[in-house]
N, C-alpha and C. Protein backbone atom coordinates (compact mmCIF):
# COMPACT_ATOMS: atom_id res chain seq x y z
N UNK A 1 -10.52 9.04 26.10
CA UNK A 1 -10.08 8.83 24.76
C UNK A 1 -8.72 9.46 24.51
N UNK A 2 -8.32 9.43 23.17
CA UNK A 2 -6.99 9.67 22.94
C UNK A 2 -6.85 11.42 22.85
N UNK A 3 -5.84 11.95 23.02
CA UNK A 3 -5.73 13.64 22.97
C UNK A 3 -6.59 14.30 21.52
N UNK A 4 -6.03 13.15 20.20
CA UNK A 4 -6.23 13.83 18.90
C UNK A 4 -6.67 12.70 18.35
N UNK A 5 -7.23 12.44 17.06
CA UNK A 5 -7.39 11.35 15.94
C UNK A 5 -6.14 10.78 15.41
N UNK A 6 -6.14 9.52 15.20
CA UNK A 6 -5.18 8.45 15.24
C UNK A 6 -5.57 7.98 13.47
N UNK A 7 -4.63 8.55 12.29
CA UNK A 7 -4.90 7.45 11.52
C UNK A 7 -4.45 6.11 11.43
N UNK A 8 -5.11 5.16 10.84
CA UNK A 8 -4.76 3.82 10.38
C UNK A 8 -3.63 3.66 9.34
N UNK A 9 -2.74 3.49 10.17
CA UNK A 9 -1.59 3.05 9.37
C UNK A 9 -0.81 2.00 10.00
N UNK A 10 0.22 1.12 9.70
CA UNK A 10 0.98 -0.27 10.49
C UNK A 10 1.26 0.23 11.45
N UNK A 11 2.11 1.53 11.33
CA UNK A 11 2.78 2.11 12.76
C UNK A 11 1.71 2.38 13.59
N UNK A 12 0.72 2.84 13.75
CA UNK A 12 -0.38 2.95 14.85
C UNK A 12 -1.07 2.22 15.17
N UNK A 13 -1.18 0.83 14.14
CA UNK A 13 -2.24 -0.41 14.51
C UNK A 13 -1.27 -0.92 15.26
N UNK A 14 0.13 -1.15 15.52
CA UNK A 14 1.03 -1.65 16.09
C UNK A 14 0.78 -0.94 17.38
N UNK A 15 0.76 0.32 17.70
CA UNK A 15 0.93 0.46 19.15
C UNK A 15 -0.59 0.48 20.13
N UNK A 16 -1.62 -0.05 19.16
CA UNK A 16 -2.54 -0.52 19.56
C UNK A 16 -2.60 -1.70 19.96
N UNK A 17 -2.18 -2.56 19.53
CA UNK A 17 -1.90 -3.83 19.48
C UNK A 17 -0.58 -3.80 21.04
N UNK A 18 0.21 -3.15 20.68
CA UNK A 18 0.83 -3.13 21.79
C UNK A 18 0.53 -2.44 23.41
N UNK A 19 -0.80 -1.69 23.28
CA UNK A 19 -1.82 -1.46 24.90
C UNK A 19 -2.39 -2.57 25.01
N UNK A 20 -2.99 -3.87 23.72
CA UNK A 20 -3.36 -4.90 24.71
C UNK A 20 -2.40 -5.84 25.48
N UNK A 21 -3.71 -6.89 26.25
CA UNK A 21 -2.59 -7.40 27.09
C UNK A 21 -2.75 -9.02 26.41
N UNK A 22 -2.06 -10.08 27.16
CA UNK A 22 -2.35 -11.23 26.86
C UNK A 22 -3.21 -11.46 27.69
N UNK A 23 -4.33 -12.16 27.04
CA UNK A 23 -6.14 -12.66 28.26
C UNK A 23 -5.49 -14.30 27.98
N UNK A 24 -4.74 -14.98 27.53
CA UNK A 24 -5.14 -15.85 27.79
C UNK A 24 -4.16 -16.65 28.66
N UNK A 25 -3.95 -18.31 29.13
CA UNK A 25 -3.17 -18.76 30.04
C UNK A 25 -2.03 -19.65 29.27
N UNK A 26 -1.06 -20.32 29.56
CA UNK A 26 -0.29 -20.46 29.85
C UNK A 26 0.43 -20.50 27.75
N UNK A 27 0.35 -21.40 26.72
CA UNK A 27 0.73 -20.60 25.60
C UNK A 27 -0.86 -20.09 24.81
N UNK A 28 -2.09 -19.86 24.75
CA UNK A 28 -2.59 -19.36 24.71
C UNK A 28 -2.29 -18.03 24.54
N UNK A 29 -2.10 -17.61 23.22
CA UNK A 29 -1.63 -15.99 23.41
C UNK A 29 -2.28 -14.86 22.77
N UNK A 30 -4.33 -15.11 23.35
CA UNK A 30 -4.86 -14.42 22.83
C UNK A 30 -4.57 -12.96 23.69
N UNK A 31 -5.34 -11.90 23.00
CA UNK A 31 -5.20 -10.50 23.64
C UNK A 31 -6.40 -10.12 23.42
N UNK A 32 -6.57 -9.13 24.43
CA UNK A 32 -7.25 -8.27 25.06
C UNK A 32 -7.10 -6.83 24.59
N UNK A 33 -7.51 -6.15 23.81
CA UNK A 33 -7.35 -5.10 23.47
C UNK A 33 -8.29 -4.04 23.99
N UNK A 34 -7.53 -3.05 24.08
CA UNK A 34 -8.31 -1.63 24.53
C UNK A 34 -8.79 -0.54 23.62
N UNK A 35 -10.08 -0.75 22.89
CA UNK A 35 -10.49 -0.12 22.16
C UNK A 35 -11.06 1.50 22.32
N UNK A 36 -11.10 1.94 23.84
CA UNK A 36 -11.07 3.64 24.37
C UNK A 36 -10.31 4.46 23.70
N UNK A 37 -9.06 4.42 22.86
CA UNK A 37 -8.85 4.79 22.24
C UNK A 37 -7.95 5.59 22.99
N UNK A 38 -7.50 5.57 24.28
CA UNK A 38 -6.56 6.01 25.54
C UNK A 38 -5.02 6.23 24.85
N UNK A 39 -4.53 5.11 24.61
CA UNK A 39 -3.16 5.40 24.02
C UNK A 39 -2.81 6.43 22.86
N UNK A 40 -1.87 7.29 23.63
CA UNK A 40 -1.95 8.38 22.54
C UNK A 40 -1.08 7.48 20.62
N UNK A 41 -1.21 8.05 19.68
CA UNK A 41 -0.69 7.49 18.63
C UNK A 41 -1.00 6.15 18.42
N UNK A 42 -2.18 5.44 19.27
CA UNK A 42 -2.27 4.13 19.22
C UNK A 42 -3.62 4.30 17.88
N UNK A 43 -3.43 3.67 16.99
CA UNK A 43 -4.94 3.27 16.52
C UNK A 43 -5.81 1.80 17.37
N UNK A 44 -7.07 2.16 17.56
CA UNK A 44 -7.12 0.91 18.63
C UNK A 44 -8.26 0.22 18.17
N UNK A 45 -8.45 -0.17 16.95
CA UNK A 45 -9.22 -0.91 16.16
C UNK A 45 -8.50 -1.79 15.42
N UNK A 46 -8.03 -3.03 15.98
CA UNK A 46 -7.09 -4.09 14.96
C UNK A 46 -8.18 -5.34 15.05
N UNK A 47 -7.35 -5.73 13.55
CA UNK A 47 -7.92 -7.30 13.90
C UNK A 47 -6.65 -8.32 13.81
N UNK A 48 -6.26 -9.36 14.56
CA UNK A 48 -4.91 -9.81 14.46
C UNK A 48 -5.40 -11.22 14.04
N UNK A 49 -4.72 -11.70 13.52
CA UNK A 49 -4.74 -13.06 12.89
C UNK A 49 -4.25 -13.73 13.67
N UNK A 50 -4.70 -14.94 14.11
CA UNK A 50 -4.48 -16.04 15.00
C UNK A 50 -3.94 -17.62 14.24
N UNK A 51 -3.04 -18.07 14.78
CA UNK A 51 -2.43 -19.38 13.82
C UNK A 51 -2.78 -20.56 14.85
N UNK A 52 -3.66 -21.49 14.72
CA UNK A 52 -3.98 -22.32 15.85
C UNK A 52 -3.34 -23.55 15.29
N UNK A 53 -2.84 -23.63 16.65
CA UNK A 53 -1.53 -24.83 15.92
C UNK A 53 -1.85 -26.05 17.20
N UNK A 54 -1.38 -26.91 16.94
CA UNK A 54 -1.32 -28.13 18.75
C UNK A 54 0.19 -28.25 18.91
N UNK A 55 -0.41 -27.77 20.24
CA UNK A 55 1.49 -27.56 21.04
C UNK A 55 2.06 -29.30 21.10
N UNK A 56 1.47 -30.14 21.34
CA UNK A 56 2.33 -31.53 20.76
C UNK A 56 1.15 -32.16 20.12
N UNK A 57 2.08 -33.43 19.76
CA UNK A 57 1.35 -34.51 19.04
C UNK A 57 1.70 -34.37 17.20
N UNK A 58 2.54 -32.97 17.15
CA UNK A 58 2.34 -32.67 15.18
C UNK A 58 3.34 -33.73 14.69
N UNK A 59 3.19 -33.64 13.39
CA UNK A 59 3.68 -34.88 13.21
C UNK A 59 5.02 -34.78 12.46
N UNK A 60 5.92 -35.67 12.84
CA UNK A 60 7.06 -35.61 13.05
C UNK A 60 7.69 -34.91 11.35
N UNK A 61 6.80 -35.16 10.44
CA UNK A 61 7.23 -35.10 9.03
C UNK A 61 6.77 -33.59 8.42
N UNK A 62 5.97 -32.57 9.55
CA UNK A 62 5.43 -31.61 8.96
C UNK A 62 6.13 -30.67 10.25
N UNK A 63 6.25 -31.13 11.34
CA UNK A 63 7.08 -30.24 12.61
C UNK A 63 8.07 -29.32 11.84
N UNK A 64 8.89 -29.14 11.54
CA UNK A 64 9.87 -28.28 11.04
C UNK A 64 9.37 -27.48 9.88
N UNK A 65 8.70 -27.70 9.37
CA UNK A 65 8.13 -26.96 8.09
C UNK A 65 7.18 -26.05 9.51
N UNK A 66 6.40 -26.33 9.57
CA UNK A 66 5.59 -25.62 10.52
C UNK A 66 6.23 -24.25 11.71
N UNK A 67 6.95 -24.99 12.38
CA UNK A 67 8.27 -24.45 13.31
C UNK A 67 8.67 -23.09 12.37
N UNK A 68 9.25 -23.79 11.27
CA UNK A 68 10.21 -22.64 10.95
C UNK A 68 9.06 -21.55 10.21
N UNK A 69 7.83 -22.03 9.73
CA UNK A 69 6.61 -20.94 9.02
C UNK A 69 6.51 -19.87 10.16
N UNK A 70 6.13 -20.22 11.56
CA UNK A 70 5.99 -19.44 12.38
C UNK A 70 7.15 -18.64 13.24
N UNK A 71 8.55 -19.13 13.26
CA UNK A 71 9.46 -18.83 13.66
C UNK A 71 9.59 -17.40 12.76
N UNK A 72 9.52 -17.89 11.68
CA UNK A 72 10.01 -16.55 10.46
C UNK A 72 8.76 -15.46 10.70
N UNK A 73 7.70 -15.91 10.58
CA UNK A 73 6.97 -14.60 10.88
C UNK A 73 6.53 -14.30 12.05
N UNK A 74 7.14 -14.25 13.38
CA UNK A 74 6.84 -13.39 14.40
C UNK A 74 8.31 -13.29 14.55
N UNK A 75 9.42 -13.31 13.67
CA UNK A 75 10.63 -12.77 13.72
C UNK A 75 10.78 -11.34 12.53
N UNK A 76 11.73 -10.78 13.41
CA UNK A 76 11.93 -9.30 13.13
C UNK A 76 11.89 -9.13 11.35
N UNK A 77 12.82 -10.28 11.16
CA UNK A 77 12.68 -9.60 9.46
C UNK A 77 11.07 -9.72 8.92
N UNK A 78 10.87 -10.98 9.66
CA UNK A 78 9.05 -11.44 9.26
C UNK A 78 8.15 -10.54 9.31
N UNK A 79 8.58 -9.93 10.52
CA UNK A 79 7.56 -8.70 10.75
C UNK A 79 7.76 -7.99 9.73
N UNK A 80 8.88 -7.27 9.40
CA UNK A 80 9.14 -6.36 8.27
C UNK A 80 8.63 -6.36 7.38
N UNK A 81 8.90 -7.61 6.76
CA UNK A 81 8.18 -7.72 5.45
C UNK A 81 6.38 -8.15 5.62
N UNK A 82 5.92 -8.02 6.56
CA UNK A 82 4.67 -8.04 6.95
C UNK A 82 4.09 -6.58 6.63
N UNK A 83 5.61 -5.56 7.59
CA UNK A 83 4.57 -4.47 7.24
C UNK A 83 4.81 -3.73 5.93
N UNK A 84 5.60 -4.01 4.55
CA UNK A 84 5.52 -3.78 3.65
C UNK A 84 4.57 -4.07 2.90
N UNK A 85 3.65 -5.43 3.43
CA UNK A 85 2.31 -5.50 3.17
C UNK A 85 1.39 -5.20 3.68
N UNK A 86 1.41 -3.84 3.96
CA UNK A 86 0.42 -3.11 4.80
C UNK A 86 0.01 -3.75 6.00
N UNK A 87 0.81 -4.74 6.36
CA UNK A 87 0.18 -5.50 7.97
C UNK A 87 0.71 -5.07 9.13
N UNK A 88 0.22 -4.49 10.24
CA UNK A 88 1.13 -3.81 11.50
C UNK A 88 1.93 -5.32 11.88
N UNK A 89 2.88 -4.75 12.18
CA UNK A 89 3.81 -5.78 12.96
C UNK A 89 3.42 -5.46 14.39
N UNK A 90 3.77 -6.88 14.47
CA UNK A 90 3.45 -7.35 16.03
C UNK A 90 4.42 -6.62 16.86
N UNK A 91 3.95 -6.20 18.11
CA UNK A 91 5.07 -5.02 19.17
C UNK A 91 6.08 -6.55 19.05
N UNK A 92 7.32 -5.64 19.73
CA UNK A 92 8.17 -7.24 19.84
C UNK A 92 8.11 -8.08 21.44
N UNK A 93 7.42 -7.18 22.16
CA UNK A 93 7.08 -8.43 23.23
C UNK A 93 5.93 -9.24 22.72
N UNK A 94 5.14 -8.68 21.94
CA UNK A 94 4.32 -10.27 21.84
C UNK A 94 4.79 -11.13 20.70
N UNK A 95 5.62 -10.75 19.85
CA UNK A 95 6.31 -11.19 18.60
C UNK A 95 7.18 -12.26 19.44
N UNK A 96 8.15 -11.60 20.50
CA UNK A 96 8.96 -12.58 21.51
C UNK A 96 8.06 -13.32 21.86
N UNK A 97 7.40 -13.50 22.70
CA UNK A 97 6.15 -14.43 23.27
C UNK A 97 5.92 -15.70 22.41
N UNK A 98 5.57 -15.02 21.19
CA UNK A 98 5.16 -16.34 19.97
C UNK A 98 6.41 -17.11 19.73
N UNK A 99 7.41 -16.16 19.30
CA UNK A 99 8.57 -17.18 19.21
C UNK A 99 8.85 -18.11 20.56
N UNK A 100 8.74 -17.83 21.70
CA UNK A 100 8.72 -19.01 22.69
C UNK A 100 7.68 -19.68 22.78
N UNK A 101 6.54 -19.85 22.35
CA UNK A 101 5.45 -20.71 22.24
C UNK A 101 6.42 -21.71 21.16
N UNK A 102 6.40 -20.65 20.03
CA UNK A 102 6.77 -21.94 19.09
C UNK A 102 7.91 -23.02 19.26
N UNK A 103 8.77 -22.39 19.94
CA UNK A 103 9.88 -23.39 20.43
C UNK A 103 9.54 -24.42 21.35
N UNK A 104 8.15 -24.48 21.94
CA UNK A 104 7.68 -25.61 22.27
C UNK A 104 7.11 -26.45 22.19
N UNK A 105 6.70 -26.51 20.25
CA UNK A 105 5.58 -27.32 19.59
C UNK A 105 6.65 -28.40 19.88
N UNK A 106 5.96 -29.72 19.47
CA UNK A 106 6.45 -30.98 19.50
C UNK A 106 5.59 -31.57 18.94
């Protein structure tokens, strides 16, 4: 377990979030989290919200509305103002990750 007690706050659900890994394959970008509680300053009890989208086939008249919904929030300012609403921001490698998924909806 961790050295000391970890409160729940964005900054520590974040570096919890950032000991898991990605479990899933190719844009699939579920995670695997490590709830031992190992990472020091990590809180390691998150729940992350998942946006299930279809990587093609969307339709040509809602693609860009969509694109840019998800572009903005796994981007840096997105995050920000995520965690002004008490939501941990995503570490930025998996924040990066999403933004290259999304650049490949069609």
């Amino acid at each position: 377990g961790a050295p000391a007690p970890v409160a729940p706050t964005p900054a520590t659900a974040s570096k919890g979030i950032a000991a898991a890994r990605v479990a899933g394959q190719g844009k699939d970008m579920k995670l695997k989290f490590r709830y031992d509680a190992s990472a020091p300053d990590a809180y390691p009890i998150v729940q992350v919200t998942y946006e299930i989208v279809c990587d093609k086939g969307n339709q040509k008249t809602t693609l860009p509305a969509l694109k840019s919904f998800l572009t903005y929030t796994a981007s840096k300012v997105g995050q920000k103002d995520l965690s002004r609403l008490n939501y941990a921001p995503l570490p930025e490698s998996v924040a990066g990750q999403v933004r290259d998924v999304v650049d490949t909806l069609s």
